[in-house]
N, C-alpha and C. Protein backbone atom coordinates (compact mmCIF):
# COMPACT_ATOMS: atom_id res chain seq x y z
N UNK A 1 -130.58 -23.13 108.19
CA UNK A 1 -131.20 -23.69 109.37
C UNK A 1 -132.64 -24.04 109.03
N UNK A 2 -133.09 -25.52 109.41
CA UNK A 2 -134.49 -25.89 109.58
C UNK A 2 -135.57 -25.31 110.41
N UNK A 3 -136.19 -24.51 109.84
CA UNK A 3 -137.48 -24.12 110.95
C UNK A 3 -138.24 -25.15 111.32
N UNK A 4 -138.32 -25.25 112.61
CA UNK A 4 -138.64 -26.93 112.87
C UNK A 4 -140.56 -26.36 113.51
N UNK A 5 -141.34 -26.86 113.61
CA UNK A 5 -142.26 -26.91 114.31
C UNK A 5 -143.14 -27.83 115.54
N UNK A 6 -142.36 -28.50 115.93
CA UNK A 6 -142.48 -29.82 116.86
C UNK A 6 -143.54 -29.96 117.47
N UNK A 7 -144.27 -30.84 117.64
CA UNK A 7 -145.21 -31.30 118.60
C UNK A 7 -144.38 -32.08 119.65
N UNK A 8 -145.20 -32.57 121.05
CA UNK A 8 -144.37 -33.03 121.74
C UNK A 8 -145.60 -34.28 122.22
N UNK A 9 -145.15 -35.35 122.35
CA UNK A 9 -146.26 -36.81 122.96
C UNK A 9 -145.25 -36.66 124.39
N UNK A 10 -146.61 -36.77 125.49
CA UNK A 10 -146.07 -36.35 126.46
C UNK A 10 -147.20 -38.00 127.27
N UNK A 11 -146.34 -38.16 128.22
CA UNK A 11 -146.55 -39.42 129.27
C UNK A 11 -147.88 -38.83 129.96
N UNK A 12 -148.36 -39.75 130.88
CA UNK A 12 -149.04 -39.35 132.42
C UNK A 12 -148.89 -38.35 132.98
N UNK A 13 -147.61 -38.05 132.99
CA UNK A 13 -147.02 -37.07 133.52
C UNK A 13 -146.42 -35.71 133.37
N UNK A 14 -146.78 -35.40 131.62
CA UNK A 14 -146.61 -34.39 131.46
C UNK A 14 -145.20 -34.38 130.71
N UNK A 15 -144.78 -35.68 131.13
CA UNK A 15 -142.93 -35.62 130.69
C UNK A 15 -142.93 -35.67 129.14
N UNK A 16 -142.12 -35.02 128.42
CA UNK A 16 -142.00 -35.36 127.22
C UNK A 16 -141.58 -36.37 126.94
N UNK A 17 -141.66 -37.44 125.58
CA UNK A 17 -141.37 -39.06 125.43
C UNK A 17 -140.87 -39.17 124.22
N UNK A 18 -141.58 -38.19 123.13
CA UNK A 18 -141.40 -38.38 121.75
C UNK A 18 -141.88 -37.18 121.12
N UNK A 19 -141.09 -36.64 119.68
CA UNK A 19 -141.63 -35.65 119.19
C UNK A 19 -142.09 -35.53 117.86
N UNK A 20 -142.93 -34.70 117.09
CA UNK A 20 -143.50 -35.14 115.80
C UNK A 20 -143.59 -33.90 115.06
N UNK A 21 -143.18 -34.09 114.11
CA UNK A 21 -142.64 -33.17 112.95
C UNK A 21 -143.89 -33.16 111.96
N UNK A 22 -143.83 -32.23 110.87
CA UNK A 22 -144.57 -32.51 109.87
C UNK A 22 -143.53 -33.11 109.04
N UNK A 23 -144.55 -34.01 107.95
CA UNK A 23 -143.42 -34.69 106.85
C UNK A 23 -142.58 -33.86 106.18
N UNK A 24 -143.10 -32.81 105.72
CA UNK A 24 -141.53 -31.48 104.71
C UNK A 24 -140.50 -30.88 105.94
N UNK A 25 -140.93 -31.13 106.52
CA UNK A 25 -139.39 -30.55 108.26
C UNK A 25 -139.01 -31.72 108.28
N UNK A 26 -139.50 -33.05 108.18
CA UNK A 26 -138.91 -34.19 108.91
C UNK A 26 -137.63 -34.45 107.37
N UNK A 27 -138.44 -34.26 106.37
CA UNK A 27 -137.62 -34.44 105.43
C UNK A 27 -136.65 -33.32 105.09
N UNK A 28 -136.57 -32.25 105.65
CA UNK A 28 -135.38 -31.64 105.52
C UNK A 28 -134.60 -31.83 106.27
N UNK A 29 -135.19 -31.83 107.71
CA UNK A 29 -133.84 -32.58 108.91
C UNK A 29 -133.13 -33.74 108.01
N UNK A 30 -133.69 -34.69 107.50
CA UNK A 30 -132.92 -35.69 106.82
C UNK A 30 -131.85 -35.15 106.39
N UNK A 31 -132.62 -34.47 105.27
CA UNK A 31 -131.22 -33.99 103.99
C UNK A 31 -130.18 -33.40 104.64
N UNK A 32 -130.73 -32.08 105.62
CA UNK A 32 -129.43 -31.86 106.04
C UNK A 32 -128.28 -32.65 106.88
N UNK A 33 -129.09 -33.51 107.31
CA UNK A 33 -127.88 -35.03 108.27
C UNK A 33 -127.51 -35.40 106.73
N UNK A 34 -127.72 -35.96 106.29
CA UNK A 34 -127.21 -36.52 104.59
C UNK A 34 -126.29 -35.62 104.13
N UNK A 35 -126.02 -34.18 104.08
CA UNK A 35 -125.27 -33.32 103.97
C UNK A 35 -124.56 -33.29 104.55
N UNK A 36 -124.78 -33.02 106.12
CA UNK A 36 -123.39 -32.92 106.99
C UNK A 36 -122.64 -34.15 107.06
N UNK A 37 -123.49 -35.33 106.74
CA UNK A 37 -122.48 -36.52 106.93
C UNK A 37 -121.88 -36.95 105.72
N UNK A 38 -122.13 -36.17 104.33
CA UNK A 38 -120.65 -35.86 103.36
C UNK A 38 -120.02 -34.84 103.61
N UNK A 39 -119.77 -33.79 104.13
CA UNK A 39 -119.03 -32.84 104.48
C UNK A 39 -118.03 -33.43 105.64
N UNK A 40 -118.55 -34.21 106.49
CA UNK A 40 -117.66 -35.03 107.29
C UNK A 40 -116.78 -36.24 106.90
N UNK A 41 -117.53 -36.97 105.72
CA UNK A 41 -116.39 -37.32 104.94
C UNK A 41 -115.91 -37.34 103.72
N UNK A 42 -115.82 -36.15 103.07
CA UNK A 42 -115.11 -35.44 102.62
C UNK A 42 -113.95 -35.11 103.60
N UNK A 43 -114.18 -33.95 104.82
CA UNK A 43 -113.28 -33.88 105.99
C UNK A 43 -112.68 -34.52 105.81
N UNK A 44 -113.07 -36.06 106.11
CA UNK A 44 -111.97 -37.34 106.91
C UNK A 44 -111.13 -37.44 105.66
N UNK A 45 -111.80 -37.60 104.47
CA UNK A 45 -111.03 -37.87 103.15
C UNK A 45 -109.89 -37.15 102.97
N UNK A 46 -109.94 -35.91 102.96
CA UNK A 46 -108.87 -34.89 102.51
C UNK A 46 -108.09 -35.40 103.90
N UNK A 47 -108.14 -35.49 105.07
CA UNK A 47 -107.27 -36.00 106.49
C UNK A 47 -106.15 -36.96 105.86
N UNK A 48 -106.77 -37.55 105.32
CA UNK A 48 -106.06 -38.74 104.98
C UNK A 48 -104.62 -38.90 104.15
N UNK A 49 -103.68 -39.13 104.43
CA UNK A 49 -102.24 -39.39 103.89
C UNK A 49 -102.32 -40.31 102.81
N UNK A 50 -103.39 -39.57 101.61
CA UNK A 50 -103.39 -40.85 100.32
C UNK A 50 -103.28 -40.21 98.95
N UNK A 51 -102.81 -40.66 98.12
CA UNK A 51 -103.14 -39.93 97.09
C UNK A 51 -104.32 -39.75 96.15
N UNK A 52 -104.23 -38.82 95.58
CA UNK A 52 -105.57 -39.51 94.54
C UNK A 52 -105.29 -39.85 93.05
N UNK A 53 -106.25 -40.23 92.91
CA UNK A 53 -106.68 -41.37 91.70
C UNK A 53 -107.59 -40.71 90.76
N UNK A 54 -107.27 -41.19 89.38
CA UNK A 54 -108.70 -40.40 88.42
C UNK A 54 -109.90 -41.08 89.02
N UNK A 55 -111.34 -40.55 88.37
CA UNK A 55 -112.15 -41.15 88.85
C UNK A 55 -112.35 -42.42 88.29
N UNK A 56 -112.24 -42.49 86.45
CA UNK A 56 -112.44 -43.68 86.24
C UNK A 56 -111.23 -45.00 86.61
N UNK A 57 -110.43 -44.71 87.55
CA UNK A 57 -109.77 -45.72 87.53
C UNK A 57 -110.53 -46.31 89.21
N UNK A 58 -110.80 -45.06 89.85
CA UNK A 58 -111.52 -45.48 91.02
C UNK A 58 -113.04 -46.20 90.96
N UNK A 59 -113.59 -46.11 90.01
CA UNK A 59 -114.68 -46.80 89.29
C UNK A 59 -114.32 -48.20 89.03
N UNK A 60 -113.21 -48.27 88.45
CA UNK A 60 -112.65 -49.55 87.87
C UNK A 60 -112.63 -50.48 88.74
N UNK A 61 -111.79 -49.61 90.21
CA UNK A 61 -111.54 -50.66 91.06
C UNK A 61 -112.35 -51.18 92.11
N UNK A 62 -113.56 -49.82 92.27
CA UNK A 62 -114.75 -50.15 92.93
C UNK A 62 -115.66 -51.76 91.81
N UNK A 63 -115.55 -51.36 90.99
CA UNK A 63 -116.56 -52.48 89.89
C UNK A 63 -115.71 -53.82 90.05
N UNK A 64 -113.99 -53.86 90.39
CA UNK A 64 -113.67 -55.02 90.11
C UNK A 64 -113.28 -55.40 91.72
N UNK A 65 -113.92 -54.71 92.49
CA UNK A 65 -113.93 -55.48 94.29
C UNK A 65 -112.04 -55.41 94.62
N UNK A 66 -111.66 -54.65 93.86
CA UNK A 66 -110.19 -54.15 94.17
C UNK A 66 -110.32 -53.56 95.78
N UNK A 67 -109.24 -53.67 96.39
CA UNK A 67 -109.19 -52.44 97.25
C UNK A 67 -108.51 -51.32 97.03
C-alpha cells in the first residue's frame, strides 16, 4: 500500500476540487495502476479458451502483423 500524503485545492467554498501529491507518491500510485492493470490482464489472458504459443513464434507473428 501507498502512503499517500494529499493536499487538497479547495473552491470559494471550502469544497474540495482537486488533489496534489508529491512527485515520489504520484509516481508510485502510477506503478502500482501499471501493475494492477497487468495482473488484470494476465487474469483475462489465462480466462481465455486459447492455447499457447512459444514466445518466439508469438514474436514472429507480432513482427509480421499476423493475427
Amino acid at each position: 500500500m501507498v502512503a499517500l500524503h494529499p493536499e487538497y485545492v479547495l473552491d470559494e467554498k471550502d469544497n474540495r476540487k482537486a488533489v496534489m501529491l508529491p512527485m515520489s507518491e504520484w509516481e508510485q500510485v502510477v506503478s502500482e495502476l501499471e501493475e494492477l492493470d497487468d495482473i488484470r490482464a494476465y487474469d483475462h489472458a489465462k480466462e481465455q479458451d486459447s492455447e499457447a504459443i512459444p514466445l518466439e513464434q508469438a514474436v514472429h507473428e507480432i513482427e509480421q502483423g499476423d493475427p
